[in-house]
Protein backbone atom coordinates (compact mmCIF):
# COMPACT_ATOMS: atom_id res chain seq x y z
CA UNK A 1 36.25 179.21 28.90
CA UNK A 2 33.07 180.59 30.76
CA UNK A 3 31.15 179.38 27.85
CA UNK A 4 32.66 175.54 28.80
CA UNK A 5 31.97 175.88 32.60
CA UNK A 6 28.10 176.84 31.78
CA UNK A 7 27.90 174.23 29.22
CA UNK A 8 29.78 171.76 32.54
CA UNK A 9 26.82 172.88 35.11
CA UNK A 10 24.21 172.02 33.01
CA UNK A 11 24.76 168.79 32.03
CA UNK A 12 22.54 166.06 33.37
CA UNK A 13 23.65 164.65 35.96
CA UNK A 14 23.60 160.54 36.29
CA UNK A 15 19.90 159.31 37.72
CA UNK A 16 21.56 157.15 40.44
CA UNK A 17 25.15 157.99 41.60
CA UNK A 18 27.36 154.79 41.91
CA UNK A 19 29.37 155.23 45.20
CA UNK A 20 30.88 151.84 44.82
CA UNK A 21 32.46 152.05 41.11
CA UNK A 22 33.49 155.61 42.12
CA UNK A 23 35.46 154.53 44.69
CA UNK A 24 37.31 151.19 42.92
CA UNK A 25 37.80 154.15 40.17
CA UNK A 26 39.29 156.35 42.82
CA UNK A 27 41.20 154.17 44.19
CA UNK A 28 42.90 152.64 40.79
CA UNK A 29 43.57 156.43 39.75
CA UNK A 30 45.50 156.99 42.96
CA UNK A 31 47.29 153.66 42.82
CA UNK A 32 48.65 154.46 39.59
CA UNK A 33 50.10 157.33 40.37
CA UNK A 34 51.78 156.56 43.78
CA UNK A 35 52.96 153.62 41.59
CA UNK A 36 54.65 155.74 38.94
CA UNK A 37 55.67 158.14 41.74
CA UNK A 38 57.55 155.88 43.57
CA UNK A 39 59.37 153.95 40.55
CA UNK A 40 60.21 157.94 39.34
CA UNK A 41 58.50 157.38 36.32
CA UNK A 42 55.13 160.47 36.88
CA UNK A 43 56.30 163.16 35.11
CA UNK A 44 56.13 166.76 36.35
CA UNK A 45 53.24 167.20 33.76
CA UNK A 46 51.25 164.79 35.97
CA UNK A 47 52.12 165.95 39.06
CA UNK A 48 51.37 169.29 37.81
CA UNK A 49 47.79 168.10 36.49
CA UNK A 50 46.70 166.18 39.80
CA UNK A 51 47.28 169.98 41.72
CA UNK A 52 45.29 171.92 38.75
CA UNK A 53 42.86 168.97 38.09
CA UNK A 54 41.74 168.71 41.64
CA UNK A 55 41.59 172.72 42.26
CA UNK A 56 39.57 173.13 39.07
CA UNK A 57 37.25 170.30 40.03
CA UNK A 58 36.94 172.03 43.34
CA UNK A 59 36.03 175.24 41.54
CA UNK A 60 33.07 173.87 39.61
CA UNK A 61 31.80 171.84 42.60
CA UNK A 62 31.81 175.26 44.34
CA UNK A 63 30.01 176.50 41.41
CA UNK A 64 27.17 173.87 40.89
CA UNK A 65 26.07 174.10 44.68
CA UNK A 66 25.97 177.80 44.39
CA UNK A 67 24.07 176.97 40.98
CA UNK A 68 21.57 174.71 42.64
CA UNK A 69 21.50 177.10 45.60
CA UNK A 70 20.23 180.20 43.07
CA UNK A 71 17.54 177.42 41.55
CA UNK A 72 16.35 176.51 44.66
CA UNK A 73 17.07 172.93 43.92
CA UNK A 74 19.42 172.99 46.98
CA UNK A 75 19.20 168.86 46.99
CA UNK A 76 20.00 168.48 43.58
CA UNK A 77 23.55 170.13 44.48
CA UNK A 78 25.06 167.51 45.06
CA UNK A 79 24.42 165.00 42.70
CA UNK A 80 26.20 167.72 40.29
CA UNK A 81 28.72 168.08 42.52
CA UNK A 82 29.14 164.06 42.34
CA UNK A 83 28.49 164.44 38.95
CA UNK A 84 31.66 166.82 38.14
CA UNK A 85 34.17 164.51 40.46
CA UNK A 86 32.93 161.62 38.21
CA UNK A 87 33.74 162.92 35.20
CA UNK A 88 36.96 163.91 36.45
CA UNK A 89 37.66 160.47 37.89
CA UNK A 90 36.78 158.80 34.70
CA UNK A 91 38.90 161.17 32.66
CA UNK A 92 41.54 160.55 34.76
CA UNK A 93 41.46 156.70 34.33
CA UNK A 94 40.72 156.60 30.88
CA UNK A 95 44.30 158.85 30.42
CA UNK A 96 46.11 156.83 33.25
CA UNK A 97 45.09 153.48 32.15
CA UNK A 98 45.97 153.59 28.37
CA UNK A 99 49.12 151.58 28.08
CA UNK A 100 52.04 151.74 25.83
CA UNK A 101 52.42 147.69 26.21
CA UNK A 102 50.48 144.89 27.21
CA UNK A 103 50.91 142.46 29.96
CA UNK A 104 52.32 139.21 29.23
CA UNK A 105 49.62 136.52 28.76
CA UNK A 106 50.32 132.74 28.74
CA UNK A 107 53.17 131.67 27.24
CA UNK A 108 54.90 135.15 26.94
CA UNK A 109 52.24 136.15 24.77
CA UNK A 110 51.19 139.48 24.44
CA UNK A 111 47.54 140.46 24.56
């Protein structure tokens, strides 16, 4: 496990940090699951993995500051940090937005 998190802090971290995607991603993560929340359908395994998800992310944000503090590349700090609530976003929506069915397309078709 300690062997992951140093393998985590040192990957590179993206040259340019899109606020704007991050945000729509953000934002379709958490309307997915207050959608499956309120039609009872986000199972305790998910509600259990948003708590551990988002105190683990915390964790290695904590982490890669205190990392770029001990460099003394203070500024690059948070780009990681970005960095490792990116990854976690995009995890997140890659698992949230697989679907079991597809939506109807014209003519009742499926897609």
């Amino acid at each position: 496990m300690l062997l992951k998190l140093i393998q985590r802090l040192r990957r590179k971290p993206p040259a340019d940090p899109d606020l704007l995607q991050f945000g729509r991603d953000v934002a379709e993560v958490m309307w997915v699951r207050i959608s499956r929340a309120m039609a009872g359908t986000l199972s305790a395994a998910e509600a259990r993995r948003m708590v551990v998800e988002k105190q683990s992310a915390a964790v290695l944000a904590q982490l890669a500051c205190l990392q770029a503090l001990l460099d003394g590349t203070a500024a690059a700090g948070g780009r990681e940090v970005f960095a490792i609530y990116d990854r976690a976003v995009q995890s997140n929506r890659r698992r949230l937005g697989q679907r079991r069915w597809g939506w109807p397309g014209p003519k009742g078709a499926v897609r």
